[in-house]
C-alpha atoms as a PDB file:
ATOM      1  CA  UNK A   1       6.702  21.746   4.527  1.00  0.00           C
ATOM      2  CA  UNK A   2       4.910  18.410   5.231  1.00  0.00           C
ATOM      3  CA  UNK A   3       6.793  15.122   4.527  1.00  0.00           C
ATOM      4  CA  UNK A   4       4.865  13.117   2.074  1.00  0.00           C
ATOM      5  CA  UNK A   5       3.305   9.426   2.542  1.00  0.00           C
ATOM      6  CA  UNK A   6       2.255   7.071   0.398  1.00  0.00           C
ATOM      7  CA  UNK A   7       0.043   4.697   2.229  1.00  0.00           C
ATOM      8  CA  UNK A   8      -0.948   1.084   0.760  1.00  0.00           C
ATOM      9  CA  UNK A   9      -3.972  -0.321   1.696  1.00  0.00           C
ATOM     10  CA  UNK A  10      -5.783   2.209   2.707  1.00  0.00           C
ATOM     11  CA  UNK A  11      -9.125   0.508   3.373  1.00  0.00           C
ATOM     12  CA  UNK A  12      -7.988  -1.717   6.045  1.00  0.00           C
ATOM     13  CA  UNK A  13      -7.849  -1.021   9.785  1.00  0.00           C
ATOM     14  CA  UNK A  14      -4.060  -0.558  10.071  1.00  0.00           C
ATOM     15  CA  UNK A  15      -3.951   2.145   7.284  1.00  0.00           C
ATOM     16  CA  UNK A  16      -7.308   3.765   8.550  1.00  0.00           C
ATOM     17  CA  UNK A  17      -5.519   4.022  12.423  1.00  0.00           C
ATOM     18  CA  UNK A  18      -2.181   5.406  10.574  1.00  0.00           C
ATOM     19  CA  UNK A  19      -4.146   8.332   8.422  1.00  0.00           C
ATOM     20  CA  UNK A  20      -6.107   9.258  11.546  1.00  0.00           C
ATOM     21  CA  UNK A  21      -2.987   9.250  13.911  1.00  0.00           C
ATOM     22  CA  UNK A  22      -0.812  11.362  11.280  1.00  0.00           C
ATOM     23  CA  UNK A  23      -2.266  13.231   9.243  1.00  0.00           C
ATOM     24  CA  UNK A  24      -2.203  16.384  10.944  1.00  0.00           C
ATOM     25  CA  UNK A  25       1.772  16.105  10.572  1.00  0.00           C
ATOM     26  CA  UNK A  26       2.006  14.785   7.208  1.00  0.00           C
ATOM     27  CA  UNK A  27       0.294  14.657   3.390  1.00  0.00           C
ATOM     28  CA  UNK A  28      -0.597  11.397   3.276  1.00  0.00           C
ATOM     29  CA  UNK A  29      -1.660   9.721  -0.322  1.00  0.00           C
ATOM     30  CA  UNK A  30      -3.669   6.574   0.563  1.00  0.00           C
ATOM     31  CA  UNK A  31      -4.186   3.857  -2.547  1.00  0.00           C
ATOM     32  CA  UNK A  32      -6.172   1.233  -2.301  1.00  0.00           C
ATOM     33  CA  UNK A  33      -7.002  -2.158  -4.936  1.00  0.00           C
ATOM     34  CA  UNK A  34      -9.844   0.373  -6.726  1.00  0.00           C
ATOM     35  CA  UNK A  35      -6.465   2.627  -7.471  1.00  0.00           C
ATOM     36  CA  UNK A  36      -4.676  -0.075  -9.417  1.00  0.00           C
ATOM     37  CA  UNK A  37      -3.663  -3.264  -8.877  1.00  0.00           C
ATOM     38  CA  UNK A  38      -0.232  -3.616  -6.716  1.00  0.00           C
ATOM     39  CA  UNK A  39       0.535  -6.936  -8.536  1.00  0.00           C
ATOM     40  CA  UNK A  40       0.461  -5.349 -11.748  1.00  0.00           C
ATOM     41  CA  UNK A  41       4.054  -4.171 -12.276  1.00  0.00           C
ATOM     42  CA  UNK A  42       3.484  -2.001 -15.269  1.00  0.00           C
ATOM     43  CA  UNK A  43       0.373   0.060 -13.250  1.00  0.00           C
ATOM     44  CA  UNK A  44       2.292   0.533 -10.489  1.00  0.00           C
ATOM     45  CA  UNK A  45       5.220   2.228 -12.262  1.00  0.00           C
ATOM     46  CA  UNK A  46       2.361   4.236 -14.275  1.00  0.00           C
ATOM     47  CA  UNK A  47       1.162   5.521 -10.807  1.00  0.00           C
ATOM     48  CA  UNK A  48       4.684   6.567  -9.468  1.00  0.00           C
ATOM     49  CA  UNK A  49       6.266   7.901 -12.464  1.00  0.00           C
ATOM     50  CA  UNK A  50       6.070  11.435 -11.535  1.00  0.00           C
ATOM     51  CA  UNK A  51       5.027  11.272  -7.666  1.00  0.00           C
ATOM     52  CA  UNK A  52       7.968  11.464  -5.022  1.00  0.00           C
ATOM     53  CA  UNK A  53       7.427  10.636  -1.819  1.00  0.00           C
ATOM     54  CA  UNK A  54       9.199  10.543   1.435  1.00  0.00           C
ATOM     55  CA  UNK A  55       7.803   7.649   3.477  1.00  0.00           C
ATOM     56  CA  UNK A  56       5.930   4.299   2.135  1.00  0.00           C
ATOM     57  CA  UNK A  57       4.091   2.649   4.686  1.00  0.00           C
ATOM     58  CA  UNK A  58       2.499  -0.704   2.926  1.00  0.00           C
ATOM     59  CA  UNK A  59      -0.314  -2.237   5.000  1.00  0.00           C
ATOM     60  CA  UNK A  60      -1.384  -4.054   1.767  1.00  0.00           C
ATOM     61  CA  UNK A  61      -2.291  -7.485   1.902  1.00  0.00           C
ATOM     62  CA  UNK A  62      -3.595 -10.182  -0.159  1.00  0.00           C
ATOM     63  CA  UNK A  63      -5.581 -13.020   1.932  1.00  0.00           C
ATOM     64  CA  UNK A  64      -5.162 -11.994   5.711  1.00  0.00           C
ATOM     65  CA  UNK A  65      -8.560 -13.576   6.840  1.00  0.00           C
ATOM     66  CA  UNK A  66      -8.364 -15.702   9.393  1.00  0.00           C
ATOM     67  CA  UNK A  67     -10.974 -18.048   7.925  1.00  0.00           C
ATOM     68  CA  UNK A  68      -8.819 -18.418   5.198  1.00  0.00           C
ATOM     69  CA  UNK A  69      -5.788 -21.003   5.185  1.00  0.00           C
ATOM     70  CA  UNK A  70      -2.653 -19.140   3.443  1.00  0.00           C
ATOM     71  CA  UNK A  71      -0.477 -20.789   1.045  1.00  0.00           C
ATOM     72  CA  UNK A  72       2.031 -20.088  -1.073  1.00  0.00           C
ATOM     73  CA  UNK A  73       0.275 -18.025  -3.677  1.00  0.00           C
ATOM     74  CA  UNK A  74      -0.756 -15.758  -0.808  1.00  0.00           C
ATOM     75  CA  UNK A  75       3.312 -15.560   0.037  1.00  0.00           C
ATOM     76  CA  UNK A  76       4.689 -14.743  -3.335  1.00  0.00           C
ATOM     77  CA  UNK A  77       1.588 -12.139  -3.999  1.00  0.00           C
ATOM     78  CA  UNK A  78       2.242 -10.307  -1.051  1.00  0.00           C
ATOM     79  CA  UNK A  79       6.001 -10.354  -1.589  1.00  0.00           C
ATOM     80  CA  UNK A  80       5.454  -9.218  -5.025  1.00  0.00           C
ATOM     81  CA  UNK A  81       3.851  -6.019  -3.762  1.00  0.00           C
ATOM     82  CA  UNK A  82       7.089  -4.875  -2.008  1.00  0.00           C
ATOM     83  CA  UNK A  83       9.297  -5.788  -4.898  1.00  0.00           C
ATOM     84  CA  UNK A  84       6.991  -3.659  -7.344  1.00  0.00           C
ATOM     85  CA  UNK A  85       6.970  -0.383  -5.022  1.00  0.00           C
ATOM     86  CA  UNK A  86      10.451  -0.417  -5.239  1.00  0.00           C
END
């Protein structure tokens, strides 16, 4: 049986590269923002209540763009992601 994935991000390049590279050898579950909103604890925990999974691989991010300076906001929201797929 295929180990499972749960990929975040699954829009951007990185995840993209990741699904096309492993998906052959694994069930991969890709989320993106249009699934629910990784800063919202209370979805998140809605989402995984009765999913198991044997791998997370987060590419999520919030700001990123180069064009954009990054500030603390940006920090604590991406932290925030981790802490509420845990």
């Amino acid at each position: 049986m295929k180990k499972t994935v749960l990929l975040t991000g699954g829009n951007g390049n990185i995840a993209k590269i990741i699904k096309q590279n492993l998906s052959s050898k694994y069930l991969i579950t890709s989320i993106t923002r249009n699934d629910f909103d990784l800063l919202d604890y209370e979805s998140v925990n809605e989402y995984l209540y009765d999913k198991k999974f044997d791998v997370l691989i987060h590419t999520a991010i919030n700001g990123g763009r180069r064009t954009k300076e990054e500030n603390g906001e940006i920090f604590y929201k991406n932290l925030s992601f981790l802490v509420n797929l845990n």
